[in-house]
N, C-alpha and C. Protein backbone atom coordinates (compact mmCIF):
# COMPACT_ATOMS: atom_id res chain seq x y z
N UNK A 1 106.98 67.62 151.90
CA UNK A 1 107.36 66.34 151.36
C UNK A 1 106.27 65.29 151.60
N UNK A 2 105.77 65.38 152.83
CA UNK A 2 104.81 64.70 153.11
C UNK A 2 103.11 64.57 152.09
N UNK A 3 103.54 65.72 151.79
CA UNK A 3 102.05 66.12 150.75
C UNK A 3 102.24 65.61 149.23
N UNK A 4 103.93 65.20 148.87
CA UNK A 4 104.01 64.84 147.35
C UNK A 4 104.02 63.55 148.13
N UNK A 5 104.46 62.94 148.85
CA UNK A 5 104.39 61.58 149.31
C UNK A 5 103.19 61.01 149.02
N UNK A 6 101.70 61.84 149.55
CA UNK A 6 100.76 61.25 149.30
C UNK A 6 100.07 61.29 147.79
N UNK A 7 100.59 62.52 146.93
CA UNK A 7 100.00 62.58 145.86
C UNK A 7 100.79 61.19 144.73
N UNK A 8 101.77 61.28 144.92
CA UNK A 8 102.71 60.06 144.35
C UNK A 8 102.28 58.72 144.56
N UNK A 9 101.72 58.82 145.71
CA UNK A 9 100.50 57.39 146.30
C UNK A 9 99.78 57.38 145.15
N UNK A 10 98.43 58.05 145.57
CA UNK A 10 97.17 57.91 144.92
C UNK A 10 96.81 58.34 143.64
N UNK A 11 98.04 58.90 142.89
CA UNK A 11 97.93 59.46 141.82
C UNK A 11 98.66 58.77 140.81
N UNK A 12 99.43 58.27 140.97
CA UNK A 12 99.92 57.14 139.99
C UNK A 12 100.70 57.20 139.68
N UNK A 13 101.25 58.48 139.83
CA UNK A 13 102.45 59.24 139.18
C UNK A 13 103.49 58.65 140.01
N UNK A 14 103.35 57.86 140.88
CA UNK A 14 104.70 57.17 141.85
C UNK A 14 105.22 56.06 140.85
N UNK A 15 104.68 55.76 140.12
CA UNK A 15 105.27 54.67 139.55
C UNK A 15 105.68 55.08 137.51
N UNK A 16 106.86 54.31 137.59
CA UNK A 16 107.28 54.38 136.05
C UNK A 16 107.23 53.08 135.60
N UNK A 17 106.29 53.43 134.34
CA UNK A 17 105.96 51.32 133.62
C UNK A 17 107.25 51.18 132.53
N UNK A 18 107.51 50.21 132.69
CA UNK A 18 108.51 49.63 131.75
C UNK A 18 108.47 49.36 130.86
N UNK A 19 108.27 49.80 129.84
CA UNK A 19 107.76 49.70 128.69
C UNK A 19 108.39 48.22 127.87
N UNK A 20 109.82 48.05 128.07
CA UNK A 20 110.14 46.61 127.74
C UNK A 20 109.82 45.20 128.24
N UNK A 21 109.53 45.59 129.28
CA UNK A 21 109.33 44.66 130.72
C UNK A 21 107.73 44.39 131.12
N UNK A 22 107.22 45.76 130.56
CA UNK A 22 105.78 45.14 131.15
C UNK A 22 105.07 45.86 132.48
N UNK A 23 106.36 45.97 133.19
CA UNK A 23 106.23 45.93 134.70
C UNK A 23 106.88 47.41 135.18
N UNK A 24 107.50 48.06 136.42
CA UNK A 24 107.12 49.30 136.92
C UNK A 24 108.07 49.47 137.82
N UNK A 25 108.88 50.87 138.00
CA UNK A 25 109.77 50.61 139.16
C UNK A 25 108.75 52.28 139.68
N UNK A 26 109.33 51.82 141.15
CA UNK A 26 108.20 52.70 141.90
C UNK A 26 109.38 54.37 142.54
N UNK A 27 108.78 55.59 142.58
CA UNK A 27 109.96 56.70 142.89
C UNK A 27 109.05 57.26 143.75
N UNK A 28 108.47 56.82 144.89
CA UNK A 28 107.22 56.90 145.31
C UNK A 28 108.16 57.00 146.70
N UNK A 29 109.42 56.41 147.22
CA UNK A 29 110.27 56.88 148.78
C UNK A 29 110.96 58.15 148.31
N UNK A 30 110.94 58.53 147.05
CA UNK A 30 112.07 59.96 146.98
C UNK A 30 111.52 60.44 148.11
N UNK A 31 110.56 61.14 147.87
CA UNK A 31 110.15 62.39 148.81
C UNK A 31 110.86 61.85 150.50
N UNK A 32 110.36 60.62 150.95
CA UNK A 32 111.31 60.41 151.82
C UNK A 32 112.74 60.11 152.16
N UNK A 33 113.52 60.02 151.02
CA UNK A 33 114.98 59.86 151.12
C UNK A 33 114.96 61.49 150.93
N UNK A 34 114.58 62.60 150.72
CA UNK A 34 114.98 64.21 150.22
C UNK A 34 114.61 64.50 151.55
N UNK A 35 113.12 63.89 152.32
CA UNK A 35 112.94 64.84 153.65
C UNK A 35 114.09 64.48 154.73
N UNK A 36 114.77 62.73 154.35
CA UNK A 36 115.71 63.03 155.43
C UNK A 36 117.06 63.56 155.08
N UNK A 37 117.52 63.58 153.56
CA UNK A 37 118.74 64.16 153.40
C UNK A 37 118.41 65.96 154.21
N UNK A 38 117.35 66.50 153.82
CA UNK A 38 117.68 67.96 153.95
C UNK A 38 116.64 68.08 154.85
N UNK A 39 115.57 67.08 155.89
CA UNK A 39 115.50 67.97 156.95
C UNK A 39 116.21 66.79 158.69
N UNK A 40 117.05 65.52 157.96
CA UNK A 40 117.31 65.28 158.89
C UNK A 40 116.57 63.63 159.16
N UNK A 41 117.22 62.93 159.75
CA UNK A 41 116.86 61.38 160.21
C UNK A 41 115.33 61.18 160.66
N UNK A 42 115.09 62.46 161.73
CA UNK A 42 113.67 62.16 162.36
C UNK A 42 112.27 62.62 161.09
N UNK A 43 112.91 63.91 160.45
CA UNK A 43 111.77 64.35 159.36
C UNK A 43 111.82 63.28 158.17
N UNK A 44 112.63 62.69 158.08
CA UNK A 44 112.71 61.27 156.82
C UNK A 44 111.92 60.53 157.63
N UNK A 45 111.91 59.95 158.60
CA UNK A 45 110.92 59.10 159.65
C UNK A 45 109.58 59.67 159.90
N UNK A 46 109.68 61.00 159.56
CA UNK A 46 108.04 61.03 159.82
C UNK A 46 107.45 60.92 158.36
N UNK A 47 108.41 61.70 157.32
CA UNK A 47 107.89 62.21 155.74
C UNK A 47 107.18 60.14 155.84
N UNK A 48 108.11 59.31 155.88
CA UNK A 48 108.01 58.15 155.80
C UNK A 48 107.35 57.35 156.37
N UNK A 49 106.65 57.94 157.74
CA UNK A 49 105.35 57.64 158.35
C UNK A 49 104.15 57.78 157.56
N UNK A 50 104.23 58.41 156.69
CA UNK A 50 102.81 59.35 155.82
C UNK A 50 103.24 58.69 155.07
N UNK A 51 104.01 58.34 153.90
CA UNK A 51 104.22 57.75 152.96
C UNK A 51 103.84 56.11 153.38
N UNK A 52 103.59 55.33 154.33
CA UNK A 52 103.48 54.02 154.40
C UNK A 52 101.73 54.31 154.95
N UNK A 53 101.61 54.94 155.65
CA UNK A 53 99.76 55.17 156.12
C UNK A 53 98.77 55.01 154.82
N UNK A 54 99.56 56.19 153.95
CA UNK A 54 99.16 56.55 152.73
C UNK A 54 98.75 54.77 151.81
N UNK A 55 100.12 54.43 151.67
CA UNK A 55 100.28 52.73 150.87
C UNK A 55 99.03 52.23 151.01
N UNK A 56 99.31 52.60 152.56
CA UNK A 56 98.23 51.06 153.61
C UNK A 56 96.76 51.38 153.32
N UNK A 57 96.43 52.79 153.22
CA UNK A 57 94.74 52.96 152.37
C UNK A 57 94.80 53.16 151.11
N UNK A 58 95.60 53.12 150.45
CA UNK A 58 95.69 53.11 148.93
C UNK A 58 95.18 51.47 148.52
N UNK A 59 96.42 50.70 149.10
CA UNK A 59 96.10 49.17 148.82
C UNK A 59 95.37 48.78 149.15
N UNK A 60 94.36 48.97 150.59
CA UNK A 60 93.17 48.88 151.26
C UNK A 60 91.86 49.25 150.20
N UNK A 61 92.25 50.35 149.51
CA UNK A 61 91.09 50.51 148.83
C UNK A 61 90.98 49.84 147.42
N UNK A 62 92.14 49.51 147.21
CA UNK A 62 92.44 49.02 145.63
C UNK A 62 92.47 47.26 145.77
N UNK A 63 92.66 46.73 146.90
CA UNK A 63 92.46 45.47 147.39
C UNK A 63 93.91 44.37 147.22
N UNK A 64 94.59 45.04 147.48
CA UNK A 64 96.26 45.06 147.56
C UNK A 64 96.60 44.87 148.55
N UNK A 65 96.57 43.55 149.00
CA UNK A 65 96.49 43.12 150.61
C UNK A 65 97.65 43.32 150.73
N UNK A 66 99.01 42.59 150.18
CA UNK A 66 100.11 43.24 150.65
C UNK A 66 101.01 44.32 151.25
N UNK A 67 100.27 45.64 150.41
CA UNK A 67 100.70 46.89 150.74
C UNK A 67 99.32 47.39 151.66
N UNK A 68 98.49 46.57 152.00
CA UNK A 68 97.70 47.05 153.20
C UNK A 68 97.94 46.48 154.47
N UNK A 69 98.88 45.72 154.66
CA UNK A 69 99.24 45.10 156.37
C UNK A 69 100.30 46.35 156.50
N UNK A 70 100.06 46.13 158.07
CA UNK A 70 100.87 47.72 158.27
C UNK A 70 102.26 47.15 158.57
N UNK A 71 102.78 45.53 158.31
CA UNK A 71 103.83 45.79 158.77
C UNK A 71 104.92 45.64 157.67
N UNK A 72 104.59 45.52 156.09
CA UNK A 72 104.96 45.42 155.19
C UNK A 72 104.92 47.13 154.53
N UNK A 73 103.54 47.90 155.14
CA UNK A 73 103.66 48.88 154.48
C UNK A 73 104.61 50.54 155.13
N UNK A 74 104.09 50.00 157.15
CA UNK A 74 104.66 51.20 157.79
C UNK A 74 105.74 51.03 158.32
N UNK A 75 106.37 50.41 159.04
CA UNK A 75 107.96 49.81 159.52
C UNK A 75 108.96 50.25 158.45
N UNK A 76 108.58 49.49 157.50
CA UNK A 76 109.61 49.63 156.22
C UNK A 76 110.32 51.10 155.92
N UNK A 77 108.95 51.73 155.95
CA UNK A 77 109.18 53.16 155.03
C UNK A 77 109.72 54.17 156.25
N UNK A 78 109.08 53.75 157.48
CA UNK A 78 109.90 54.79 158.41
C UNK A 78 111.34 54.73 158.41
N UNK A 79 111.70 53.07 158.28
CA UNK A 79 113.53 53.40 158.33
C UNK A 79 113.80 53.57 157.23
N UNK A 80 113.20 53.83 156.25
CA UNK A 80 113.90 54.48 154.83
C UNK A 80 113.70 56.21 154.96
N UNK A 81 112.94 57.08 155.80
CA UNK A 81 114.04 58.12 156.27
C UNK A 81 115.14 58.13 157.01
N UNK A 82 114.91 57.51 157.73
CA UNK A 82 115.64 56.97 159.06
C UNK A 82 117.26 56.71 158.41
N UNK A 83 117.25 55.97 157.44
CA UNK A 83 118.49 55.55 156.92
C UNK A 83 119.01 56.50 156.07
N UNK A 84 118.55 57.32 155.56
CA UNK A 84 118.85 58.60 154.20
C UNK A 84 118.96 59.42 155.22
N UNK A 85 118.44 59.80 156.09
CA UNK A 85 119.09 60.71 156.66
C UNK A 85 120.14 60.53 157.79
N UNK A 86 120.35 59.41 157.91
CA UNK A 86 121.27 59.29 158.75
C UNK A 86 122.93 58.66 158.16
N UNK A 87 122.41 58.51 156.88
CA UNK A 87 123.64 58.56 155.68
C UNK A 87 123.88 59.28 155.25
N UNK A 88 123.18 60.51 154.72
CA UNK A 88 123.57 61.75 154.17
C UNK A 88 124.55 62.48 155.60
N UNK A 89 123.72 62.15 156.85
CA UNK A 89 124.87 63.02 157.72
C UNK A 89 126.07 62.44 158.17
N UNK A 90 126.42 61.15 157.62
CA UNK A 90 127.78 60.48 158.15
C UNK A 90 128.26 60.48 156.81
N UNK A 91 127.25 60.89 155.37
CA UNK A 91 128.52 60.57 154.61
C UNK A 91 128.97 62.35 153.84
N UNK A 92 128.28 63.68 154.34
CA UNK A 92 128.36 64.53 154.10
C UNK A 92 130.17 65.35 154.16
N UNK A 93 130.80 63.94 154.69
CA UNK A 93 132.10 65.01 154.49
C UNK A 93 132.83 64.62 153.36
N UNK A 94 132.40 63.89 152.73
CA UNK A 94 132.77 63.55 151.61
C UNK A 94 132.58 64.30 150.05
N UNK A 95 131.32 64.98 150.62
CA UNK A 95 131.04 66.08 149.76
C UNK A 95 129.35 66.10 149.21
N UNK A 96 128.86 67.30 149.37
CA UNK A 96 127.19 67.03 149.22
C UNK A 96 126.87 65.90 148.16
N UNK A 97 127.43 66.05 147.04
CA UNK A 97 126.74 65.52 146.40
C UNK A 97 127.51 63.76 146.17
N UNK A 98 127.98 63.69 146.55
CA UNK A 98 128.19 61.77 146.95
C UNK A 98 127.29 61.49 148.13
N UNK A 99 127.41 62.82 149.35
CA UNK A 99 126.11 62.19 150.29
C UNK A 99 124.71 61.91 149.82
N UNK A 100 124.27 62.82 148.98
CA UNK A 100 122.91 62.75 148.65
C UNK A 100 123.23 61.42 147.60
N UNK A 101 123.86 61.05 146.81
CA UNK A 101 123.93 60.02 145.92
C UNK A 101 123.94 58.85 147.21
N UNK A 102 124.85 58.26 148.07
CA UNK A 102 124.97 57.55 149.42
C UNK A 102 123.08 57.50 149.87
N UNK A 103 122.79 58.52 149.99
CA UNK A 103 121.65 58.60 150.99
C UNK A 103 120.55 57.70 149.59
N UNK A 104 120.35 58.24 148.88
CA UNK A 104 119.32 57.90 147.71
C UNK A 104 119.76 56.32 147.52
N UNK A 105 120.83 55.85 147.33
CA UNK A 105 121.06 54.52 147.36
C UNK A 105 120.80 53.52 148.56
N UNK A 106 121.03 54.04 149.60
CA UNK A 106 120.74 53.57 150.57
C UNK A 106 119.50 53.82 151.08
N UNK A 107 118.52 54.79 150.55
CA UNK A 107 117.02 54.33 151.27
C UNK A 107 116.76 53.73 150.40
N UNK A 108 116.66 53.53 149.05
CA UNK A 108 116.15 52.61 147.68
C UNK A 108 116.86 51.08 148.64
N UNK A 109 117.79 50.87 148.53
CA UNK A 109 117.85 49.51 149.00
C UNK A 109 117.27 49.23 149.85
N UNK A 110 117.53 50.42 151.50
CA UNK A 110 116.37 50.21 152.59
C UNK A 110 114.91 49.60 151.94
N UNK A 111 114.15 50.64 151.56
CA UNK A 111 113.12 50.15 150.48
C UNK A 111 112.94 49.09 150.28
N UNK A 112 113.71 48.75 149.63
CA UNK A 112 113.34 47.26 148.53
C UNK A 112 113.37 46.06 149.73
N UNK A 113 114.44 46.03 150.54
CA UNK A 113 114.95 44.93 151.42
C UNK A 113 113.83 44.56 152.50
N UNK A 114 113.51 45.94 152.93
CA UNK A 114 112.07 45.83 153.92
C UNK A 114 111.31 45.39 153.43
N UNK A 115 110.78 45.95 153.02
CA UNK A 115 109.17 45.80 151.59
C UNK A 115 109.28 44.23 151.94
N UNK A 116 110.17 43.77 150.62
CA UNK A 116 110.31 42.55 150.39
C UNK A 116 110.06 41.15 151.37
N UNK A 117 111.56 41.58 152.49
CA UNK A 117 111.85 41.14 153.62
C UNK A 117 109.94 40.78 153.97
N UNK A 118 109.81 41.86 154.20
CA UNK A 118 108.18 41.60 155.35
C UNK A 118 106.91 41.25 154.51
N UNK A 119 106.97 41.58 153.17
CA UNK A 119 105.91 40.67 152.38
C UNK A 119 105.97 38.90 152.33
N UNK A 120 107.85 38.88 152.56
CA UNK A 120 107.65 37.15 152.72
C UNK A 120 107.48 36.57 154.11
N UNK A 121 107.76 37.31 154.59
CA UNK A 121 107.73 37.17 156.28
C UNK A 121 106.16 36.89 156.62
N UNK A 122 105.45 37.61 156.20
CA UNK A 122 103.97 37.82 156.27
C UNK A 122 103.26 36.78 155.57
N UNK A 123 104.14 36.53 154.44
CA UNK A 123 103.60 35.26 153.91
C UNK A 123 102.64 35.77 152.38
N UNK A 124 103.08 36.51 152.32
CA UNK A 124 102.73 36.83 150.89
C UNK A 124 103.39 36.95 149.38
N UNK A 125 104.35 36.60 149.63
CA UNK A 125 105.02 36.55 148.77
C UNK A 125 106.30 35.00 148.69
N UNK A 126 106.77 34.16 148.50
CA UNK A 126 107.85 33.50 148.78
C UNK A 126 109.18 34.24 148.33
N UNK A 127 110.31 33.46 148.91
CA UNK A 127 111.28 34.27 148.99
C UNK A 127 111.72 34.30 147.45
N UNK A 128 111.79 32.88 146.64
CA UNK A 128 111.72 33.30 145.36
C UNK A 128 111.05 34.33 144.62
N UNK A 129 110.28 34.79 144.56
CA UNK A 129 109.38 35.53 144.02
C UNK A 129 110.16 37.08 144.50
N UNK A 130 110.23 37.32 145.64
CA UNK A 130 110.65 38.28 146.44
C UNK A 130 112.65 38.65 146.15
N UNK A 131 112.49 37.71 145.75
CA UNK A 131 114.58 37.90 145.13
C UNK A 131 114.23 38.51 143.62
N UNK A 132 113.77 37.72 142.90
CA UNK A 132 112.68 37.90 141.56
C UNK A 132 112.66 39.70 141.30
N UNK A 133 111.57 39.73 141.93
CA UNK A 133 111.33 40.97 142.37
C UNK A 133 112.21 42.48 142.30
N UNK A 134 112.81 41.78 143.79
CA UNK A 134 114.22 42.72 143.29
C UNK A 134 115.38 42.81 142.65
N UNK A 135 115.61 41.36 141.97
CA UNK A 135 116.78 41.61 140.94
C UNK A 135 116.13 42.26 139.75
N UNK A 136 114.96 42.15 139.69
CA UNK A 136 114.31 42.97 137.95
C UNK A 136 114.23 44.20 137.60
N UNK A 137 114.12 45.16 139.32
CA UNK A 137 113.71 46.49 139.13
C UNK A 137 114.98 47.22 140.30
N UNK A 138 115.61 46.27 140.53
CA UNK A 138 116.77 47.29 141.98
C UNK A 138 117.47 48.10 141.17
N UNK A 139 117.98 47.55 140.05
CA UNK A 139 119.02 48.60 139.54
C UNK A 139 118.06 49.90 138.96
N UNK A 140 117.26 49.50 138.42
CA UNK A 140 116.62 50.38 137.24
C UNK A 140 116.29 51.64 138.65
N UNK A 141 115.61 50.72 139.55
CA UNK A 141 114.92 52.05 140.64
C UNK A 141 115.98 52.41 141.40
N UNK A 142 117.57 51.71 141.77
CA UNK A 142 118.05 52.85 142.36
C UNK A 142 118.70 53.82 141.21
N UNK A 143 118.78 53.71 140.05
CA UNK A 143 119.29 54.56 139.40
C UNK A 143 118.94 55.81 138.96
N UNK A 144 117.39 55.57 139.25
CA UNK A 144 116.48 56.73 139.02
C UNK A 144 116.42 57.67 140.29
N UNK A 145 116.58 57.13 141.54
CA UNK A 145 116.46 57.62 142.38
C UNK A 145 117.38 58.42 143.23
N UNK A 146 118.81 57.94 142.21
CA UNK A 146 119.72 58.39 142.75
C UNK A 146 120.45 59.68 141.81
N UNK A 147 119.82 59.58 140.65
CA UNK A 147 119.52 60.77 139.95
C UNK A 147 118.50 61.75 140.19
N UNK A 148 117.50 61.17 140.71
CA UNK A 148 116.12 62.02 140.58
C UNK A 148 116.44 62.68 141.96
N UNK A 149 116.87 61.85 142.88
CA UNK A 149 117.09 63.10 144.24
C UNK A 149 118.37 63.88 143.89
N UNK A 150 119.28 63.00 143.23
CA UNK A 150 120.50 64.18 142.85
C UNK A 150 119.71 65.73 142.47
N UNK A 151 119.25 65.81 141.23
CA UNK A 151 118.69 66.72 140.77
C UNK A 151 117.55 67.87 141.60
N UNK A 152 116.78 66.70 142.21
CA UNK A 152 115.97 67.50 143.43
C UNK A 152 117.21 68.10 144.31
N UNK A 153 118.09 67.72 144.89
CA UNK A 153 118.15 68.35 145.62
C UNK A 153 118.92 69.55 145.18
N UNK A 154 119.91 69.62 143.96
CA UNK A 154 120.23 70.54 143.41
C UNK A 154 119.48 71.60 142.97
N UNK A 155 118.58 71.52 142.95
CA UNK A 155 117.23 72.35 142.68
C UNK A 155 117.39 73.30 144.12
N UNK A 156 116.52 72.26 145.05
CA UNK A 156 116.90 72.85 146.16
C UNK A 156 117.09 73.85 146.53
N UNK A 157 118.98 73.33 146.46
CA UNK A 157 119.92 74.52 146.80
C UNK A 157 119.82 75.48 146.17
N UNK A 158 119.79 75.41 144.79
CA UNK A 158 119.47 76.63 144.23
C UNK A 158 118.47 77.17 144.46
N UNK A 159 117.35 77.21 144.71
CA UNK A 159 116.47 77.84 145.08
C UNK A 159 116.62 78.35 146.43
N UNK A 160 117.35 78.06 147.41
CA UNK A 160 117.72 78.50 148.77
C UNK A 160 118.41 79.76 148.53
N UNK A 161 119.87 79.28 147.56
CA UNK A 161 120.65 80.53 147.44
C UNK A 161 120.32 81.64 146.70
N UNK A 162 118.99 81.05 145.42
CA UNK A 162 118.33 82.58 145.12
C UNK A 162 117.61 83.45 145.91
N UNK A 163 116.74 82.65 146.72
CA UNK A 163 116.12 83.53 147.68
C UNK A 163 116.77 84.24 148.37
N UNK A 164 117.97 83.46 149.20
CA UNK A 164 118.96 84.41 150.02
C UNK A 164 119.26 85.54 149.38
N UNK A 165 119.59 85.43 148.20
CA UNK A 165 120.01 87.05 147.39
C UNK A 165 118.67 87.58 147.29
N UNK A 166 117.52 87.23 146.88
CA UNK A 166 116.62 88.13 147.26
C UNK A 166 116.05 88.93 148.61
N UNK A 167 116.44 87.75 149.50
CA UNK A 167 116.80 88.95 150.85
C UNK A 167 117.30 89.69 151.12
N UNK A 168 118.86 89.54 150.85
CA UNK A 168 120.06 90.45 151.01
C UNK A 168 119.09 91.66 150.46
N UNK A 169 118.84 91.23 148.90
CA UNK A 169 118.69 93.18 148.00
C UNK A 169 117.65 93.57 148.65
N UNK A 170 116.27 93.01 149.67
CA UNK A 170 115.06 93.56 150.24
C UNK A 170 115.61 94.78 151.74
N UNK A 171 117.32 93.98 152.24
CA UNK A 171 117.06 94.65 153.05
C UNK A 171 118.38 96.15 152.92
């Protein structure tokens, strides 16, 4: 997860442009809301360590001061495993797939609230601008995200339980 984290960085492919709007909602924390639904609170915290390092020399090199202070880019993203996986495991009795929907909603907001939160904090952004912000693209990006990990993780599973039958018939 950690390795699409970074390619989703620097490759561009983290972001979807809006074609009505102009502007871009970013699917660039999946990989960290999926490493903590399915490997757990601490592997969402690390997938999400790499995913904010990553930001912080991306924007560093592209001259994106915002997403290059580490406390707008790395804080944030660690508790957005931190929170997906620690929602998927309190809300898993409800049934996998409302947890993983729960978890994907709740690191996308994590996401947005941090980010935001610490770009105005830092002083780069005002809080207008920063409400702005996220009323234009919250819905659009948690909706994607809460589909797009739905589907990942259904993938997943299926791919777990085919292999398992390919074990069974090996042995």
């Amino acid at each position: 997860m950690s390795l699409v984290s970074v390619y989703l960085t620097f490759s561009g492919h983290g972001y979807i442009i809006l074609p009505t709007s102009g502007s871009w909602i970013t699917i660039i924390h999946l990989p960290t809301i999926l490493a903590g639904i399915l490997g757990g609170w601490w592997v969402g915290a690390v997938v999400g360590g790499v995913f904010g390092l990553s930001a912080m020399v991306y924007a560093a090199q592209s001259d994106v001061a915002v997403f290059a202070d580490v406390w707008v880019s790395l804080p944030p993203r660690i508790v957005v495993g931190l929170v997906a996986g620690a929602v998927f495991s309190r809300s898993v009795r409800w049934g996998e797939h409302v947890a993983v929907l729960a978890a994907a909603v709740a690191g996308t907001l994590t996401n947005t609230v941090l980010v935001l939160s610490a770009a105005v904090w830092r002083g780069y952004f005002s809080a207008d601008v920063a409400i702005n912000v996220a009323t234009k693209h919250f819905v659009l990006e948690v909706s994607v995200a809460a589909i797009g990990t739905l589907l990942l993780t259904l993938v997943w599973r299926a791919l777990q339980v085919a292999l398992g039958k390919v074990r069974q018939a090996d042995t």
